[in-house]
Protein backbone atom coordinates (compact mmCIF):
# COMPACT_ATOMS: atom_id res chain seq x y z
CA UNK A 1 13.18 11.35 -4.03
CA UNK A 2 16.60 11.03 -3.96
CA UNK A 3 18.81 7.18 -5.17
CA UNK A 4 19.99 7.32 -2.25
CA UNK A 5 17.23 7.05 0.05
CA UNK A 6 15.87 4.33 -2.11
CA UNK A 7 19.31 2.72 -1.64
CA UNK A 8 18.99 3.11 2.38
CA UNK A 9 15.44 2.12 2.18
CA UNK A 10 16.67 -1.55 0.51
CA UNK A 11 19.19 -2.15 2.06
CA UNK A 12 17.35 -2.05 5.69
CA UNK A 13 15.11 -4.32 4.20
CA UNK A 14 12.36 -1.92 3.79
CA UNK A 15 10.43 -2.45 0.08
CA UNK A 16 8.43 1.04 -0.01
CA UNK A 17 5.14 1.75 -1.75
CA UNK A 18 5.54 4.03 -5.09
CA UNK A 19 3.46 5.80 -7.72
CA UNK A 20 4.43 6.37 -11.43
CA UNK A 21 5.00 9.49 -11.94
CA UNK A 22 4.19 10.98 -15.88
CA UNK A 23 8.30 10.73 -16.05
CA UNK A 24 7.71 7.22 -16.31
CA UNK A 25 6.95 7.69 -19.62
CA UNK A 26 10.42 7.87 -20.42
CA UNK A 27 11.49 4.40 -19.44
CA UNK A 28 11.63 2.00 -22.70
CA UNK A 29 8.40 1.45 -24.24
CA UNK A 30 8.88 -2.37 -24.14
CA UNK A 31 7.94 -2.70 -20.47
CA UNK A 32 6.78 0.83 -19.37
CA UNK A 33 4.19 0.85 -16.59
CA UNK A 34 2.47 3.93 -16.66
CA UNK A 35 1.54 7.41 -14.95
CA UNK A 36 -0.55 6.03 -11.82
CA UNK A 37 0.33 2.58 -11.45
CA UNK A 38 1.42 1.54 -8.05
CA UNK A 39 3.51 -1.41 -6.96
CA UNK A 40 6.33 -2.45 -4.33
CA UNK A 41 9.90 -1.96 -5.13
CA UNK A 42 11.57 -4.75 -4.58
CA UNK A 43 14.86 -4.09 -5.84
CA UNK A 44 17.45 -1.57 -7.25
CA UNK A 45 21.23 -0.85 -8.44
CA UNK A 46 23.21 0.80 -10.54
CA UNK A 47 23.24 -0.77 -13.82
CA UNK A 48 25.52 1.78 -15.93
CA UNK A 49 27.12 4.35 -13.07
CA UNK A 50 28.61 6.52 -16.08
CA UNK A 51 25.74 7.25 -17.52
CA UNK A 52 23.10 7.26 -14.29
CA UNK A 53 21.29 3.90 -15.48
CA UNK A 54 19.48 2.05 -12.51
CA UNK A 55 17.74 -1.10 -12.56
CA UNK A 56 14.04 -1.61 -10.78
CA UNK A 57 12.17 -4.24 -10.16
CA UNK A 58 8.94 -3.89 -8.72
CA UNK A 59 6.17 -5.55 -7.82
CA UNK A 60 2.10 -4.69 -8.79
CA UNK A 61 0.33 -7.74 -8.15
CA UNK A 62 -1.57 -6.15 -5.37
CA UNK A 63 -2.97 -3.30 -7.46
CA UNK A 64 -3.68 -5.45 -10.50
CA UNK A 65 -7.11 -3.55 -10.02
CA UNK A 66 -5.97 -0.15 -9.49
CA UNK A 67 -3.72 -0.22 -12.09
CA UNK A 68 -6.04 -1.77 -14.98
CA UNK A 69 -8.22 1.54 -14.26
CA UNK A 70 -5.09 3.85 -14.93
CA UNK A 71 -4.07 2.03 -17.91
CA UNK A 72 -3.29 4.24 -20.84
CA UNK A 73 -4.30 3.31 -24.38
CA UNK A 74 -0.74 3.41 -26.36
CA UNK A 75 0.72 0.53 -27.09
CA UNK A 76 0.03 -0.37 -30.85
CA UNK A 77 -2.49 -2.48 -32.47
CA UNK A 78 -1.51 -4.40 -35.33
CA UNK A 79 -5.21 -5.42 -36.20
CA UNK A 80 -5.91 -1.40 -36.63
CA UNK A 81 -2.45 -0.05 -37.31
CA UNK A 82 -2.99 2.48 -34.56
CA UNK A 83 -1.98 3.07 -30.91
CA UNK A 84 -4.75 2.05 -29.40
CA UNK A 85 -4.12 -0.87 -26.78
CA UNK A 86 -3.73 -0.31 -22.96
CA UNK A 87 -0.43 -2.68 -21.50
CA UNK A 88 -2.79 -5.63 -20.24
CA UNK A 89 -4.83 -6.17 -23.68
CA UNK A 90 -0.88 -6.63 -25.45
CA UNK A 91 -0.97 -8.66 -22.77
CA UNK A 92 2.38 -6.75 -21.77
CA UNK A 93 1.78 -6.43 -18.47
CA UNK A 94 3.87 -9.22 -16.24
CA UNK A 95 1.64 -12.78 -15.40
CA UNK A 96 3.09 -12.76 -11.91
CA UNK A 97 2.90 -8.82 -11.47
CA UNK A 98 6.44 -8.10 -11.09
CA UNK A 99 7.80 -5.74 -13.80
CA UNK A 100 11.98 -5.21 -13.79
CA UNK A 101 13.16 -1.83 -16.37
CA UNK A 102 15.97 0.56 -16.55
CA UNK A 103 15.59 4.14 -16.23
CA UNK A 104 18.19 6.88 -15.63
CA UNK A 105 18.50 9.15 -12.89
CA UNK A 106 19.08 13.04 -12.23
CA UNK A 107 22.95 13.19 -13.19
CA UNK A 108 22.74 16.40 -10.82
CA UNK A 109 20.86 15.91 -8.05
CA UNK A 110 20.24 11.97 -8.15
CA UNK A 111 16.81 12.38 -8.38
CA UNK A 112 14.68 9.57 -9.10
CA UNK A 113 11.49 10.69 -11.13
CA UNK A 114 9.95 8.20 -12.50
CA UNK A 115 8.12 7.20 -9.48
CA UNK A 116 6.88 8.78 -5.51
CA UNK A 117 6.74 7.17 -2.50
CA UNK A 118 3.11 6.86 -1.74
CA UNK A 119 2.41 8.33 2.66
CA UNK A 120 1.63 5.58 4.06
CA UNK A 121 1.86 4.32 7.39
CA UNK A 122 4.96 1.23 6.92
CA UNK A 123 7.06 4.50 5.51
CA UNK A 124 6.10 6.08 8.36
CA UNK A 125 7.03 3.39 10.35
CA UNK A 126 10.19 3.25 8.40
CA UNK A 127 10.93 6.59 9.34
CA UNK A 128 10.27 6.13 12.80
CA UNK A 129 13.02 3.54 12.77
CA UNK A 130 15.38 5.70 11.17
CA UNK A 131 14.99 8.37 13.38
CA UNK A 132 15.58 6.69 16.54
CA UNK A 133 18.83 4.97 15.00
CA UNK A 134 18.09 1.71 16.92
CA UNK A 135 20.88 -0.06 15.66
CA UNK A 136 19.25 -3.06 14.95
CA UNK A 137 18.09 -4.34 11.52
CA UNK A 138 14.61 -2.74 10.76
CA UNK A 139 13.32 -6.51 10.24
CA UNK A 140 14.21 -7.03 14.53
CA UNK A 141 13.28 -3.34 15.24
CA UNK A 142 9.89 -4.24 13.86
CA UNK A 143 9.60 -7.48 15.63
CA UNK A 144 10.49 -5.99 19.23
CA UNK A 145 7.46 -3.34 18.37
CA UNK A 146 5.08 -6.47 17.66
CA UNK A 147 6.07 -8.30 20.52
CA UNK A 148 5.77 -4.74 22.30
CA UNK A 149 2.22 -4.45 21.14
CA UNK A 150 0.97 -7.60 21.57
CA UNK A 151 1.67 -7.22 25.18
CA UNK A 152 0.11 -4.30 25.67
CA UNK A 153 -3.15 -5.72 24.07
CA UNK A 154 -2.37 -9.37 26.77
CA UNK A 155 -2.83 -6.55 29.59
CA UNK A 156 -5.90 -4.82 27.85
CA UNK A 157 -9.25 -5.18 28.92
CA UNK A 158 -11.56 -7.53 26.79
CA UNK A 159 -13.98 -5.99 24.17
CA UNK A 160 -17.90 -5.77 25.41
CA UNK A 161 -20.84 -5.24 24.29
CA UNK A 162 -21.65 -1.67 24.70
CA UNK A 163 -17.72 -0.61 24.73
CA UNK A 164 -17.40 2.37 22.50
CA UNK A 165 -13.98 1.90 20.78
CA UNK A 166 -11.72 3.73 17.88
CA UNK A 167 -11.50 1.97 14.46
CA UNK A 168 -8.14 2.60 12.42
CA UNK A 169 -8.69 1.60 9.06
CA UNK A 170 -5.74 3.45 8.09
CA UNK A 171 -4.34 0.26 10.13
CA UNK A 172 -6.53 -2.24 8.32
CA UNK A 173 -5.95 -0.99 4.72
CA UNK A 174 -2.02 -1.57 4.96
CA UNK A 175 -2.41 -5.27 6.20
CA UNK A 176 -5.62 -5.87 3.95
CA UNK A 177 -4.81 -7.50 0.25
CA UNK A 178 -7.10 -6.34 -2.33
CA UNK A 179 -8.45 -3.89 -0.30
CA UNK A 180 -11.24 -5.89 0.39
CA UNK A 181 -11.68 -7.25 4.39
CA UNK A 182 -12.68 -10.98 5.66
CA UNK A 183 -15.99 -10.26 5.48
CA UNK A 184 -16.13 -8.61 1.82
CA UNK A 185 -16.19 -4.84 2.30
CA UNK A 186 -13.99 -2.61 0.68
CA UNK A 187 -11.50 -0.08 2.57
CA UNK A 188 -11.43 2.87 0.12
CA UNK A 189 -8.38 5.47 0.13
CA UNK A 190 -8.91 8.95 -0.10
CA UNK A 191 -5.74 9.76 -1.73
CA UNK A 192 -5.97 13.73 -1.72
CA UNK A 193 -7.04 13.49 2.50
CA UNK A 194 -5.01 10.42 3.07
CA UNK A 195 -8.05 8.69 4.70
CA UNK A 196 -9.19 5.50 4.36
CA UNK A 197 -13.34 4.77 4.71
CA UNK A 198 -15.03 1.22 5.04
CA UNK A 199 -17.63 0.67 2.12
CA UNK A 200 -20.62 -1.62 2.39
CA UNK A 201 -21.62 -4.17 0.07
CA UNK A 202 -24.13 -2.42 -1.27
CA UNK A 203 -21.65 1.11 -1.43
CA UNK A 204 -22.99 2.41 2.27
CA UNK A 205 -20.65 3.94 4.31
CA UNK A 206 -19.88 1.92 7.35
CA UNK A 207 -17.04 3.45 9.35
CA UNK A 208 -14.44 6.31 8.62
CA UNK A 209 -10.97 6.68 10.30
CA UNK A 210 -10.65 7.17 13.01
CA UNK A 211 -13.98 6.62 14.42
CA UNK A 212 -15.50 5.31 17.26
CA UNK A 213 -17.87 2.32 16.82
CA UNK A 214 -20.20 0.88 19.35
CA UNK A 215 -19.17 -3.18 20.39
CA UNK A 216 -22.47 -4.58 19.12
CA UNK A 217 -22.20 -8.24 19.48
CA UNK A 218 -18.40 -10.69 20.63
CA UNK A 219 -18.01 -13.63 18.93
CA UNK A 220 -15.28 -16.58 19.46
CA UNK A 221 -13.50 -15.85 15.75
CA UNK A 222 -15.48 -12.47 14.93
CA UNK A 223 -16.66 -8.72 16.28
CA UNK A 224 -19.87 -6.91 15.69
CA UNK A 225 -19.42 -3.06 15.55
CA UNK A 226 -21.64 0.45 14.49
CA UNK A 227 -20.06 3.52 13.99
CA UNK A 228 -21.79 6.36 16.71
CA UNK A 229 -24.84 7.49 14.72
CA UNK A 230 -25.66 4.98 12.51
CA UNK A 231 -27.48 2.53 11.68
CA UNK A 232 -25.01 0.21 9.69
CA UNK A 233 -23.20 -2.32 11.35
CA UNK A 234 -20.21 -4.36 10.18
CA UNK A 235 -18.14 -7.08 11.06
CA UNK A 236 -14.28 -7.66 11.77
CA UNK A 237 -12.62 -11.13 11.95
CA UNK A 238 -10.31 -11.41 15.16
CA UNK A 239 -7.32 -11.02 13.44
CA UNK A 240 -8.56 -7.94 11.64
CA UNK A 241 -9.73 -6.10 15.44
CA UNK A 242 -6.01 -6.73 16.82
CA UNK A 243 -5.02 -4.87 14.03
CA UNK A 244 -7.58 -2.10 13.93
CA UNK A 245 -8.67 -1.64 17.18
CA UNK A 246 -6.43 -0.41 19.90
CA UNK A 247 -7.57 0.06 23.16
């Protein structure tokens, strides 16, 4: 992707998702993050405009997990004079997550390829906003679309028991940290099919995207549901349905 999206993406006050890219091997071994690892960008300017050089500063702390699995063994070891470290055992990688580095860009086509922007549904969202050319901020264009949506759901009917409703996890997973829900199952991405799936405790499969679930039980702070054809059910908090579950 291009600085200058990046650039237009910041400045609206929209901090995308990215992916390192195997070009982020190139960025100075001192504080390299590598191919894989995902974060937030949080910020980004031209450090040295005749020669391309950009500053970043991004974020991981929510994919401390993901990223400890995609950790690559090269930074060096004195104890066996060999490469053979990942960046969290030389304890290189940041205590609070957030990791700032200079990298240079495409001279030609100002090309930033160090990292992708990871399809998800706030760049979507983004998107949407930039399309329409509301000519607000994106911070009050997302605001009126909450306010929008909450009274949409106001004039809803209330769940029931029995009601056979869609589940978007794809929803969930964006607002969920750690990837984990209230209740302690895990919403897994399929990366490749951009899908998201709810995982049991014990690794079952619950719900997929998408799909409609069966209202099983209504509680005051919590909802009972089974996806069609199961036998598994699991629970959402109240905060978690008004995200997932639109009627």
């Amino acid at each position: 992707m291009r600085i200058k999206e990046i650039k237009e993406f910041l400045e609206a006050g929209y901090q995308p998702q990215i992916r390192f890219t195997r070009a982020a091997n190139s960025i100075p071994r001192d504080v390299a993050p590598d191919p894989g690892m995902r974060g937030i960008l949080l910020d980004s300017y031209v450090e040295d405009e005749r020669n391309g050089v950009w500053y970043f500063s991004v974020d991981l702390s929510q994919w401390e997990e993901h990223n400890r699995k995609v950790a690559t063994h090269n930074w060096f070891n004195p104890a066996t004079g060999s490469y053979d470290l990942n960046i969290f055992e030389a304890n290189r990688y940041p205590a609070n997550g957030v990791m700032s580095f200079t990298s240079a860009i495409n001279p030609d086509t100002g090309e930033v390829e160090i990292f992708e922007l990871v399809p998800e549904s706030s760049l979507a969202l983004f998107r949407e906003y930039a399309e329409r050319g509301a000519g607000v901020g994106y911070t009050a264009w997302l605001e009126a679309q909450v306010m929008s949506l909450r009274g949409t759901a106001a004039a809803a009917e209330p769940l029931l028991e029995g009601m056979a409703v869609p589940v978007s996890l794809q929803e969930l997973f964006t607002v969920t940290p750690g990837d984990v829900t209230a209740y302690g199952y895990s919403l897994v991405r399929n990366e490749e099919e951009e899908t998201v799936d709810l995982i049991g405790r014990n690794g079952e499969l619950l719900c997929c995207d998408g799909e409609e679930c069966v209202v099983v039980d209504v509680a005051d702070n919590a909802i009972v549901l089974r996806a069609l054809g199961t036998e598994h059910s699991f629970i959402l908090s109240r905060n978690e349905e008004k995200v997932a579950i639109f009627q």
